[in-house]
Protein backbone atom coordinates (compact mmCIF):
# COMPACT_ATOMS: atom_id res chain seq x y z
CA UNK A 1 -66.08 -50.55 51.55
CA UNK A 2 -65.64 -49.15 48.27
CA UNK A 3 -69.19 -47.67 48.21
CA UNK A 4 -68.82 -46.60 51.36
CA UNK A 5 -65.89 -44.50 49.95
CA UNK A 6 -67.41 -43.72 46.82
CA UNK A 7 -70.26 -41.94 48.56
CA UNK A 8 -67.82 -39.93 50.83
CA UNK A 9 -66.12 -38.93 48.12
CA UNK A 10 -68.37 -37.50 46.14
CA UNK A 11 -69.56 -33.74 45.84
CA UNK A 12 -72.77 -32.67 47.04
CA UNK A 13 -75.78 -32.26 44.85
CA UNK A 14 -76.70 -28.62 44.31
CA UNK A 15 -79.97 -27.65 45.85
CA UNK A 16 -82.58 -27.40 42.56
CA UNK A 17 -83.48 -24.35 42.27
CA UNK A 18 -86.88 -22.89 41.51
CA UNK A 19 -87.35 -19.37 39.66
CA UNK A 20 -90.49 -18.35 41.90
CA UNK A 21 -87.63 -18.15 44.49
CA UNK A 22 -84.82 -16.13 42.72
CA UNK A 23 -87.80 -13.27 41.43
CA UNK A 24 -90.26 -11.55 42.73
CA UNK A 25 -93.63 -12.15 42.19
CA UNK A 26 -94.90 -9.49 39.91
CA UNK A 27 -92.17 -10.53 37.14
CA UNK A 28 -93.15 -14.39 37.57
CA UNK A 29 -95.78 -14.76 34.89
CA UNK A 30 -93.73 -12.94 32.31
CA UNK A 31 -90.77 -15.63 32.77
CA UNK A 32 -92.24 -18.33 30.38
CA UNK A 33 -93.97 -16.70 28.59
CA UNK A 34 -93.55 -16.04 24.71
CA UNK A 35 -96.23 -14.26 23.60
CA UNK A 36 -95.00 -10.95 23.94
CA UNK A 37 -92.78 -9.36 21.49
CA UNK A 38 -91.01 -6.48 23.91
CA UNK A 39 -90.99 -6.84 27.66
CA UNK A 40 -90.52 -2.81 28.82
CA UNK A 41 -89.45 -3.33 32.67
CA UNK A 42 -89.25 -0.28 34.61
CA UNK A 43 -88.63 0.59 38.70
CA UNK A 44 -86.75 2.41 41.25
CA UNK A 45 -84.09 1.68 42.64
CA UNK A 46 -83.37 -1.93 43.97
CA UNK A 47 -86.13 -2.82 41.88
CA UNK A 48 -84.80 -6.30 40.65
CA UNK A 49 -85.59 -5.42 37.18
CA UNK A 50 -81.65 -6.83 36.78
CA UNK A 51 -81.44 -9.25 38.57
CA UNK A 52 -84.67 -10.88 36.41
CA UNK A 53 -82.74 -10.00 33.26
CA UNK A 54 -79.05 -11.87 34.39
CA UNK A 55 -81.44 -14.69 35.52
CA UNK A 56 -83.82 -14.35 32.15
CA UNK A 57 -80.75 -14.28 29.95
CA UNK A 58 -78.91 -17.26 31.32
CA UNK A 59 -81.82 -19.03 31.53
CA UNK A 60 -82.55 -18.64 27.55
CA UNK A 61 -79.10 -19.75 26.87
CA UNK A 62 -79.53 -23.12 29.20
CA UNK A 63 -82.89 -23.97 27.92
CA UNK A 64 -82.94 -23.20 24.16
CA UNK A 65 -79.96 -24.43 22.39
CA UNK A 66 -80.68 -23.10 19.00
CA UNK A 67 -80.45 -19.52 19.74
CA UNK A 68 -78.17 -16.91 21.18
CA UNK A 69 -78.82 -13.83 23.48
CA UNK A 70 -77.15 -10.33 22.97
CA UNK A 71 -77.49 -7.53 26.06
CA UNK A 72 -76.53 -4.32 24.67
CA UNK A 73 -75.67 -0.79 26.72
CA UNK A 74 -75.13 2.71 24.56
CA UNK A 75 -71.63 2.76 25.88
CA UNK A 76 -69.27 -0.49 25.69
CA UNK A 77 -67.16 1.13 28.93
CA UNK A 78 -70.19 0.39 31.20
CA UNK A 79 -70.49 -3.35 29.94
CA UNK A 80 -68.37 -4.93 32.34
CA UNK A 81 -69.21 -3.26 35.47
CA UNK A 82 -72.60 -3.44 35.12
CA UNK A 83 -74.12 -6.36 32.71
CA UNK A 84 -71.77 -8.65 32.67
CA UNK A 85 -71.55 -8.51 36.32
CA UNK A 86 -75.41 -9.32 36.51
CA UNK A 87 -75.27 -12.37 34.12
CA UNK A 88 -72.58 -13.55 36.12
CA UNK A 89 -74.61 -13.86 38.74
CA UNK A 90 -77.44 -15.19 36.99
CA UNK A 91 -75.18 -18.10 36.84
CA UNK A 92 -75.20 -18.28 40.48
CA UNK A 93 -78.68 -17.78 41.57
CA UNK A 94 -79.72 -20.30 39.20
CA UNK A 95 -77.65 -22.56 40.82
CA UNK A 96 -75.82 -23.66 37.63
CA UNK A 97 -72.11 -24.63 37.92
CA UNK A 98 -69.61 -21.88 35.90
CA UNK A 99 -67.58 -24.94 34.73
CA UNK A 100 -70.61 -25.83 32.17
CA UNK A 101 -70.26 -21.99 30.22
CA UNK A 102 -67.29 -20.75 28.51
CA UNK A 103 -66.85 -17.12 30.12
CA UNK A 104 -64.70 -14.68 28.58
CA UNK A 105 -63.69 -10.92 28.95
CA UNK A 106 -61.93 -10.13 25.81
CA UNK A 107 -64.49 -10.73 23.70
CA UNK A 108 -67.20 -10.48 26.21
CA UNK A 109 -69.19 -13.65 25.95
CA UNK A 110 -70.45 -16.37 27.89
CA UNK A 111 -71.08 -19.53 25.89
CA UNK A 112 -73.59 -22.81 27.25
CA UNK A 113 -70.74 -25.45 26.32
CA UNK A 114 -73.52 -27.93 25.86
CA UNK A 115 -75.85 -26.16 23.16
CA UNK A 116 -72.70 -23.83 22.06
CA UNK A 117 -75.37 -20.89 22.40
CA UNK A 118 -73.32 -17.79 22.91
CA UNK A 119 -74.74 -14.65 25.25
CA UNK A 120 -73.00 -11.59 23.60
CA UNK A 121 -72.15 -8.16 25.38
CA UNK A 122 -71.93 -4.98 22.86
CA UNK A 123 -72.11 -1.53 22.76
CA UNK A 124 -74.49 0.50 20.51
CA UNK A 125 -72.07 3.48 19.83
CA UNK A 126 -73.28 4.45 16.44
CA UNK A 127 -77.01 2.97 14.92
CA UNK A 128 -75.03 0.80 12.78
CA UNK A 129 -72.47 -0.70 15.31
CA UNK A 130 -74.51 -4.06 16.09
CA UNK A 131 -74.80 -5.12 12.81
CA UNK A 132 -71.58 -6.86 13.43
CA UNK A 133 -72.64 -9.54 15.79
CA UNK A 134 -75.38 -11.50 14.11
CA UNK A 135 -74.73 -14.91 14.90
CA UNK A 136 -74.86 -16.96 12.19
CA UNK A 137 -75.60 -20.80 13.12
CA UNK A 138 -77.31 -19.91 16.07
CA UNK A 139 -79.94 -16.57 15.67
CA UNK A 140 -80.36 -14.38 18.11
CA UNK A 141 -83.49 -15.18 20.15
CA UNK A 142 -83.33 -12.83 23.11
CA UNK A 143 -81.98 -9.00 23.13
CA UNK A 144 -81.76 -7.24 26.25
CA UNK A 145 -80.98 -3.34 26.40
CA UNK A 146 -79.90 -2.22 29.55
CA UNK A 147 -80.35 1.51 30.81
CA UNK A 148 -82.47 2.37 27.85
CA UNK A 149 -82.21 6.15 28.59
CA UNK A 150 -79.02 6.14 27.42
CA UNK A 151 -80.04 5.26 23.87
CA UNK A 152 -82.42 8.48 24.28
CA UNK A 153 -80.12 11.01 25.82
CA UNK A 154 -76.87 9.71 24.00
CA UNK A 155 -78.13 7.85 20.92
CA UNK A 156 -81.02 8.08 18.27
CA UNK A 157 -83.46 7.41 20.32
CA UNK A 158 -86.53 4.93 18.67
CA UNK A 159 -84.76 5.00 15.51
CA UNK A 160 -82.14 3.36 16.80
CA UNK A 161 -84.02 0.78 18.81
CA UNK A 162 -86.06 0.01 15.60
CA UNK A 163 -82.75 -0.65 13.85
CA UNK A 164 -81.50 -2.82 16.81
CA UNK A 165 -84.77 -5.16 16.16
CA UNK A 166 -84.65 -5.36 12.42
CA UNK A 167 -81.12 -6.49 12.89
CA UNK A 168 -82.05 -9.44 15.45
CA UNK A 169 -85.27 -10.34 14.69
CA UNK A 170 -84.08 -11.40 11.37
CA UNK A 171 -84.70 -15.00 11.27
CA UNK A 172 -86.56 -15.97 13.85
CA UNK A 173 -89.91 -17.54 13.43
CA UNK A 174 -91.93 -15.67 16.15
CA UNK A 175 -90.11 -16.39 19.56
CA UNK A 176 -88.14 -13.46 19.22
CA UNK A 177 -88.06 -11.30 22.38
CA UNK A 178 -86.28 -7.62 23.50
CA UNK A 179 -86.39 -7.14 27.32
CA UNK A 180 -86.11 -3.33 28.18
CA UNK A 181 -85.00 -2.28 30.87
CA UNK A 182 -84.73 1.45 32.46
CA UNK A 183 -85.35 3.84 35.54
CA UNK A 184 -88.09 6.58 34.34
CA UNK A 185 -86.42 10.35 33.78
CA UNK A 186 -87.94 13.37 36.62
CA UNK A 187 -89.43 15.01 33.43
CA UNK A 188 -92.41 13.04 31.72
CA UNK A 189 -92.18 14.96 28.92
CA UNK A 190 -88.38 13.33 28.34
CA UNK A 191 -88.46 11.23 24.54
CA UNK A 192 -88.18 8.21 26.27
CA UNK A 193 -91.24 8.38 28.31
CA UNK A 194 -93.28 9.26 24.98
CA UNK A 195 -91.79 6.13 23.53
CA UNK A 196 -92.98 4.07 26.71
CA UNK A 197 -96.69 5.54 25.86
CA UNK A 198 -96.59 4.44 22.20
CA UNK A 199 -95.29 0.79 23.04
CA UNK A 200 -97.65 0.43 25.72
CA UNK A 201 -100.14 0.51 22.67
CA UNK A 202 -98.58 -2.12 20.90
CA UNK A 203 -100.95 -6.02 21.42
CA UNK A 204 -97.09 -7.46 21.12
CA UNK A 205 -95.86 -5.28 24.24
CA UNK A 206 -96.35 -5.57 28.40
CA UNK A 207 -94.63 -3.04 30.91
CA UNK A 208 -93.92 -3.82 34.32
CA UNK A 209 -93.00 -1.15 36.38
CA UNK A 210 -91.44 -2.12 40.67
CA UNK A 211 -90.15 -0.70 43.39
CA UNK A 212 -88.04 -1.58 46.56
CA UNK A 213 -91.74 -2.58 47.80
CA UNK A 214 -92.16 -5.56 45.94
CA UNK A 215 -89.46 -7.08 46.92
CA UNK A 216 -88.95 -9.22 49.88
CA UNK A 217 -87.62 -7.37 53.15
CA UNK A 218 -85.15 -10.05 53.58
CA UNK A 219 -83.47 -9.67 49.93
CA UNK A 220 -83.16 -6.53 50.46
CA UNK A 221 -81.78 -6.25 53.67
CA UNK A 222 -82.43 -3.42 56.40
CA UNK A 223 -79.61 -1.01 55.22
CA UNK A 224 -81.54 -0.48 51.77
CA UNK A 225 -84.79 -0.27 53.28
CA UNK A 226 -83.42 2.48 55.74
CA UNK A 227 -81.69 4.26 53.12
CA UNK A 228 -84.82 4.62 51.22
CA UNK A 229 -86.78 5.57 54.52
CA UNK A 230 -84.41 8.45 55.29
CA UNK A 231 -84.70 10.24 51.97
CA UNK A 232 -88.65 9.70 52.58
CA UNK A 233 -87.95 11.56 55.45
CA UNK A 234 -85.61 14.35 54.69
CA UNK A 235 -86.75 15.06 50.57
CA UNK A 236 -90.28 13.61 49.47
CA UNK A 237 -90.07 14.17 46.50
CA UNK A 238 -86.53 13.08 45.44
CA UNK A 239 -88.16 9.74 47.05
CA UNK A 240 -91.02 8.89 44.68
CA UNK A 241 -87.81 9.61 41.77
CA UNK A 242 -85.28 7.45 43.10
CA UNK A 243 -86.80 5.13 45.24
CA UNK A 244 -90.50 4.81 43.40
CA UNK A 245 -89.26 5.31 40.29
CA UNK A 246 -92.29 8.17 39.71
CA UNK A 247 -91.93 10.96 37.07
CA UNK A 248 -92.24 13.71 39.35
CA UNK A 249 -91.43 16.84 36.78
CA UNK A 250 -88.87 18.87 36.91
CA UNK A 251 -88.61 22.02 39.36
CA UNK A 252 -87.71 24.79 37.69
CA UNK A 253 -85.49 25.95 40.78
CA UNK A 254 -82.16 23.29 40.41
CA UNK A 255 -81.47 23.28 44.32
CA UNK A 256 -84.93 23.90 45.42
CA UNK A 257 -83.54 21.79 48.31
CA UNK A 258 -80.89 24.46 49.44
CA UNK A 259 -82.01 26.31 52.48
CA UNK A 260 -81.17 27.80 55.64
CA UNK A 261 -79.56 24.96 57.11
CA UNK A 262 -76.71 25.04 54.62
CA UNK A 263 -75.65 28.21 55.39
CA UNK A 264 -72.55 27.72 57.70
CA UNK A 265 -69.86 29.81 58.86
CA UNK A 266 -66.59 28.10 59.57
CA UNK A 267 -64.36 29.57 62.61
CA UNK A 268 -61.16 31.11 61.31
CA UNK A 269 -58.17 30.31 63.61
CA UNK A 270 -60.33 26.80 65.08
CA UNK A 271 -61.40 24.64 62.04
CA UNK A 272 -58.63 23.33 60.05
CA UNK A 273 -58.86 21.67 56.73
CA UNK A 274 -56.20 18.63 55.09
CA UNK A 275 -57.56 20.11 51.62
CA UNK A 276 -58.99 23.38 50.89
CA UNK A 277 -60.93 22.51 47.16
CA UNK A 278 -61.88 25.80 44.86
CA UNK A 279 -63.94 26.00 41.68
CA UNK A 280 -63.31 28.25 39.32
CA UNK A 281 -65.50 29.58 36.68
CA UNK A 282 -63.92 32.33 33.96
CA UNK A 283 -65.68 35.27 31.61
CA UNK A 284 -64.03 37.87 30.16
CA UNK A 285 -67.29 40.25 29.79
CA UNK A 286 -69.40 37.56 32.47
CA UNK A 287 -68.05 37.01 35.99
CA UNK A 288 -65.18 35.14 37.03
CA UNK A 289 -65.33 33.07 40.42
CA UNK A 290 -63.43 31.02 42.92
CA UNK A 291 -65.70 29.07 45.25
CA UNK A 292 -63.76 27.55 48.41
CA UNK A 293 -64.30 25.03 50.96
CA UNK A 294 -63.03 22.95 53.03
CA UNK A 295 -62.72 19.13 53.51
CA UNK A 296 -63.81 18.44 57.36
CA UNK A 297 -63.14 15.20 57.97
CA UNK A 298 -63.96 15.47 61.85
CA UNK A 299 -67.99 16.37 60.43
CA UNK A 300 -68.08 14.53 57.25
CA UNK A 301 -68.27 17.88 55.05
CA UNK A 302 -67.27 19.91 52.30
CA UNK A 303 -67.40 23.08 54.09
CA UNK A 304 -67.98 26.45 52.42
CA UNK A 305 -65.09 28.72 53.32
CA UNK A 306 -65.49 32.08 51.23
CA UNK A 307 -65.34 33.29 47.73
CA UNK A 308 -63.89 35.81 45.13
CA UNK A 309 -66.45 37.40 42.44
CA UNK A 310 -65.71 39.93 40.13
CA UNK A 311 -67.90 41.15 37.07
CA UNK A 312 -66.56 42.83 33.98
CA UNK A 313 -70.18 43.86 32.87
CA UNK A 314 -71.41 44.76 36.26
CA UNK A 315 -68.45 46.71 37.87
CA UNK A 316 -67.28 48.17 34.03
CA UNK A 317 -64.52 47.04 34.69
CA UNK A 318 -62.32 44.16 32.94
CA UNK A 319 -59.52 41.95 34.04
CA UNK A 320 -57.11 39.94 32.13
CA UNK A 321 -56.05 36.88 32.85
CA UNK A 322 -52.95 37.90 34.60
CA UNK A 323 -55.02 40.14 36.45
CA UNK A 324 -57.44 37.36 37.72
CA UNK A 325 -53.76 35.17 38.08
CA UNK A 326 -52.67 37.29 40.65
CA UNK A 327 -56.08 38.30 42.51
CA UNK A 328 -56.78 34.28 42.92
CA UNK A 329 -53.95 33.80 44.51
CA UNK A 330 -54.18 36.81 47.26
CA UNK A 331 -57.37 34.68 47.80
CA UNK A 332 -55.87 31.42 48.47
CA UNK A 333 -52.93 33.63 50.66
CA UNK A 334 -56.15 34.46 52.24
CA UNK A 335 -57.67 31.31 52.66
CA UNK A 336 -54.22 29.91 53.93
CA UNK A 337 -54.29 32.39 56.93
CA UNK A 338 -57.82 31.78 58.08
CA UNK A 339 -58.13 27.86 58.09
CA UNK A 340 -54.63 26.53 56.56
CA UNK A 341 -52.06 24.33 58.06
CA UNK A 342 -48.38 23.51 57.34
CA UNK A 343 -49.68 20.21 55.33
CA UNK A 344 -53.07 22.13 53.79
CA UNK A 345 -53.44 21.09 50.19
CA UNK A 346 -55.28 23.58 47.81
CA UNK A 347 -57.28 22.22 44.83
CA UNK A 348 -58.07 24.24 41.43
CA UNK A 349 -60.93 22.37 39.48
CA UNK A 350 -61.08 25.33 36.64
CA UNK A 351 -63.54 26.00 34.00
CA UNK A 352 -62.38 23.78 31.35
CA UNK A 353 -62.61 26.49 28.56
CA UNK A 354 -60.52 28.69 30.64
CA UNK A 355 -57.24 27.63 29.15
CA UNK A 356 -55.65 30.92 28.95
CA UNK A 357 -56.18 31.64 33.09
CA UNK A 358 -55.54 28.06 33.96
CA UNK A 359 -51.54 29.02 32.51
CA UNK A 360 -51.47 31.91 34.26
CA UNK A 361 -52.44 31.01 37.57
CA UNK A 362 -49.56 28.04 37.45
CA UNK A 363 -47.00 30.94 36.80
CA UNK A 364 -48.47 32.97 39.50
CA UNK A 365 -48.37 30.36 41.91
CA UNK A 366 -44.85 29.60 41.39
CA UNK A 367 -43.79 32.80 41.69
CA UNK A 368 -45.26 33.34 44.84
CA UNK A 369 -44.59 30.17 46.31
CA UNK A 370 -48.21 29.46 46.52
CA UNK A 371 -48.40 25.78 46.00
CA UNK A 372 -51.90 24.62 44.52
CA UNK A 373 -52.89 21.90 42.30
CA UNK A 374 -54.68 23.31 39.32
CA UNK A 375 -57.39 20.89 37.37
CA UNK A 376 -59.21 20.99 34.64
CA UNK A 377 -62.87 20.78 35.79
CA UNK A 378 -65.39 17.80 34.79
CA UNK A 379 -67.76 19.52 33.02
CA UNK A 380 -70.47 17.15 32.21
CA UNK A 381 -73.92 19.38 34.00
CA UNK A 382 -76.08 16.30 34.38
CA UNK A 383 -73.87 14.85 36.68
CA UNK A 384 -72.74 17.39 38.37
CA UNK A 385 -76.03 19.09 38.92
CA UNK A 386 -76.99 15.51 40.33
CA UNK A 387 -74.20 14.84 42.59
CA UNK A 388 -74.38 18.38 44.30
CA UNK A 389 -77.93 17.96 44.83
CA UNK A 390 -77.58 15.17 46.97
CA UNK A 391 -74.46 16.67 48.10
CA UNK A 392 -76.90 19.46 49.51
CA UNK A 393 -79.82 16.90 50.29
CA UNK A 394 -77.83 14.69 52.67
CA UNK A 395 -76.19 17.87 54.05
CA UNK A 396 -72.74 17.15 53.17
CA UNK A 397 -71.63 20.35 51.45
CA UNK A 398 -72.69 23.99 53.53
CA UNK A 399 -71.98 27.57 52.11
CA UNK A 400 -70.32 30.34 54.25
CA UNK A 401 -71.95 33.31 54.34
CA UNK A 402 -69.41 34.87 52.79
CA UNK A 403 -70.44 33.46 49.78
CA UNK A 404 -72.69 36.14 49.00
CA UNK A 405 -73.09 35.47 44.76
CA UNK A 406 -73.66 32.04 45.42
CA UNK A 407 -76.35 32.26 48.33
CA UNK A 408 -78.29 34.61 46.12
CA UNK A 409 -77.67 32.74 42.40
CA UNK A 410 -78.81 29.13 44.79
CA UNK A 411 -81.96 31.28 44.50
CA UNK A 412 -82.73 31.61 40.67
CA UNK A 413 -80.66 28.67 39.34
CA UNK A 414 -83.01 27.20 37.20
CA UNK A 415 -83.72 25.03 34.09
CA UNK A 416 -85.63 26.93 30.81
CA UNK A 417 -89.13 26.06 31.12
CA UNK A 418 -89.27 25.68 27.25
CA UNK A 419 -87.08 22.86 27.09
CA UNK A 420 -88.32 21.05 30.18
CA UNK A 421 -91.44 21.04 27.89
CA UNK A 422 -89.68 19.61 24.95
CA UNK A 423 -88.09 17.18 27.19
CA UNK A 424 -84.63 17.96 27.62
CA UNK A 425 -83.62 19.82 30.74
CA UNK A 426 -81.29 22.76 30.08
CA UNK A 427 -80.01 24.94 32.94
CA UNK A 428 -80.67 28.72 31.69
CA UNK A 429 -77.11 30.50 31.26
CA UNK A 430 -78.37 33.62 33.23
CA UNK A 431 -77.21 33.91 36.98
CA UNK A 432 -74.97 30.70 37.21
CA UNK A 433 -71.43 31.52 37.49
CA UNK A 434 -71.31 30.29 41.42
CA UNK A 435 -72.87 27.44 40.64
CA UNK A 436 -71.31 25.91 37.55
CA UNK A 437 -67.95 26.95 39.90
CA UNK A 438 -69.51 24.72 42.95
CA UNK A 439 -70.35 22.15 40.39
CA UNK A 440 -66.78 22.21 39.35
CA UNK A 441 -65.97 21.79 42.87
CA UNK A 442 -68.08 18.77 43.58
CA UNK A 443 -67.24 17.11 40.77
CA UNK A 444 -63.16 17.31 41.67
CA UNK A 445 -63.89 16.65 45.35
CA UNK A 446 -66.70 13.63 44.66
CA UNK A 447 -64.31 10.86 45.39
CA UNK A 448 -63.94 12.07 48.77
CA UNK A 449 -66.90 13.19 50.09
CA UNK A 450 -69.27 10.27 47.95
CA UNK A 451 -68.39 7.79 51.26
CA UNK A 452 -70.43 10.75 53.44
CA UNK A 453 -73.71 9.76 51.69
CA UNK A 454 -75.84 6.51 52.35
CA UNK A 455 -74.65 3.62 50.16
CA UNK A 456 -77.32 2.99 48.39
CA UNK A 457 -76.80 7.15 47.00
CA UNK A 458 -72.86 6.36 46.61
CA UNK A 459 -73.04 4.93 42.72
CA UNK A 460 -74.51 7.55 40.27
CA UNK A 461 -76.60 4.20 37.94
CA UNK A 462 -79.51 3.50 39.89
């Protein structure tokens, strides 16, 4: 009787677990093995490249109890939402119990409690900044660098990934590895991609590049693989980018996808809008601009409404900031009339440097009872150039044609060719007042409208 109660009683052995099942094939005969020095992984998105690194990592801390692992990101901010995450659930898909690792946020480490080897988490703000976590008893046997662009665009590029493996590798007697992992920029020119070519001719060095197709259907899941089908369908070439993970160089038109079709005219008196967002882009001698639109929740769209241009240099004429104050908001009195309700809410996202105007358009406004919310605009271009490009590519934002400046500057917004050759993308400053405004505008309204796109497009790290 008391086996018969002992066997009830006790918990169910965990199916083993074998790696050929938890990663996909093309990463298989890299798992084990040693010989290389630097494992460069690159893919598109949904490429597993992180999954095999959370299931790599814990693996090295299970299996080798005289070393330690250390998975690094440029920016310590991203750690916990992104890494950490992923070793977390390398945990789970190896099928190991979280009551045999000591896990903890503040430090961010997760310790083997059998072998006491320690998997650190650390930013690499500054090329000196990991000098501070060499592990003493236990050396560091495994360091993985997660969105390696980062280091590139934000960081010192090679120099500091040099420093990172003179600091590690110090120690070890030849089974020291750095796994690399990354998404390849549009531009093939980019630093990072010239790095890739140099490794690649390193004896010590393999790359591995995947995509969504070498992974089974059934991981995956038919949402993803739709996802990746529709932007196939609807933008080629943004496709083999995201999806394929191909350097397809950089057009030197920003919204070569704008068209046509995103030219829109709302009906005054029928549409109505909850919130009516405007950018705003300032110049005392350049133009200053209010871009409007509307957030239509019935058709999932940040419709273009109508806009207010005015151009010290072309017209000879210049305004001052009170003069612009009072001029933006007969515009939004405007905008009220036409598509505004008793509950409409009216968003400013304003240049950033436009201090000065940003003051007197909150005096103006309360003078005239004109309630709006006035913001300072996120200004980082990357991003924003990003996010309205798939804004435009999934057809969630349209421009009136009212919007005269902007149709025409969605024309001739471009990057300089010369530093698309040098590897760094830089918008020219000719011709872009309506569009650093509708950036502006994005940007403020991007919580909203993000939930518009597919999911797999909704999170800006592939």
């Amino acid at each position: 009787m008391m086996a018969l109660k002992s066997l009830m009683t006790a918990p169910p052995k965990k199916k083993q677990v074998r790696i050929s099942e938890i990663i996909i094939p093309k990463y298989q005969a890299i798992f084990n093995n040693r010989t290389y020095k630097h494992i460069i992984l690159t893919s598109g998105r949904a490429g597993t490249k992180s999954s095999f690194a959370g299931v790599r990592g814990i693996y090295q801390l299970v299996n080798d109890g005289s070393g330690s692992v250390v998975v690094l990101r440029k920016r310590h901010n991203k750690l916990r939402k992104t890494v950490y995450k992923e070793m977390l659930r390398g945990i789970n898909r190896l099928g190991i119990s979280k009551k045999k690792f000591e896990i903890t946020k503040s430090p961010m480490e997760i310790t083997y409690k059998k072998h006491g080897s320690t998997m650190y988490f650390a930013g690499s703000d500054g090329i000196d900044d990991t000098k501070g976590i060499i592990d003493e008893d236990k050396p560091i046997k495994l360091v993985i660098l997660d969105e390696l662009t980062e280091f590139f665009d934000d960081g010192e590029g090679e120099d500091e990934l040099l420093n990172i493996e003179a600091t590690f590798a110090r120690g070890n007697k030849g089974d020291f590895q750095m796994i690399y992992l990354f998404n390849p920029p549009k531009n093939p020119n980019s630093d990072i991609m010239k790095w890739l070519t140099k490794m690649k001719q390193r004896p010590d060095t393999i790359h591995i590049h995947t995509d969504y197709r070498d992974v089974p259907a059934d991981w995956l899941g038919p949402d993803l693989i739709q996802s990746a089908e529709t932007l196939h369908l609807i933008d080629p070439r943004q496709y083999e980018w995201v999806w394929l993970g191909k350097c397809i160089g950089i057009d030197e038109v920003i919204y070569y996808m704008f068209s046509q079709k995103h030219i829109d005219r709302p009906l005054a008196g029928r549409d109505r809008f909850p919130i009516i967002a405007i950018g705003g882009d300032y110049g005392q001698q350049n133009a200053t601009t209010f871009q409007a639109a509307g957030l239509d929740m019935a058709h999932r769209k940040l419709r273009g409404l109508n806009e207010y241009y005015h151009s010290g240099r072309e017209s000879g004429k210049q305004k001052a900031p009170s003069l612009y104050a009072k001029d933006f908001v007969q515009f939004v009195q405007l905008l009220g009339k036409q598509y505004g309700t008793e509950g409409v809410r009216f968003l400013l996202f304003l240049d950033p440097s436009a201090k000065g105007l940003a003051e007197e358009i909150k005096r103006t406004c309360r003078g005239a009872g004109v309630p709006v919310s006035v913001r300072e605009a996120d200004n980082d271009v990357k991003l924003g150039i990003s996010r309205t490009q798939k804004a435009l590519t999934f057809n969630i934002l349209s421009i009136s044609p009212k919007q005269e400046n902007a149709i025409d500057e969605f024309g001739v917004y471009g990057y300089d060719p010369k530093s698309i050759e040098k590897g760094k993308e830089e918008p020219i400053k000719l011709d872009d007042h309506c569009m650093d405004a509708i950036r502006y505008m994005v940007m403020g309204m991007w919580t909203k409208i993000k939930a518009w796109l597919p999911v797999s497009e909704q999170d800006d790290e592939k």
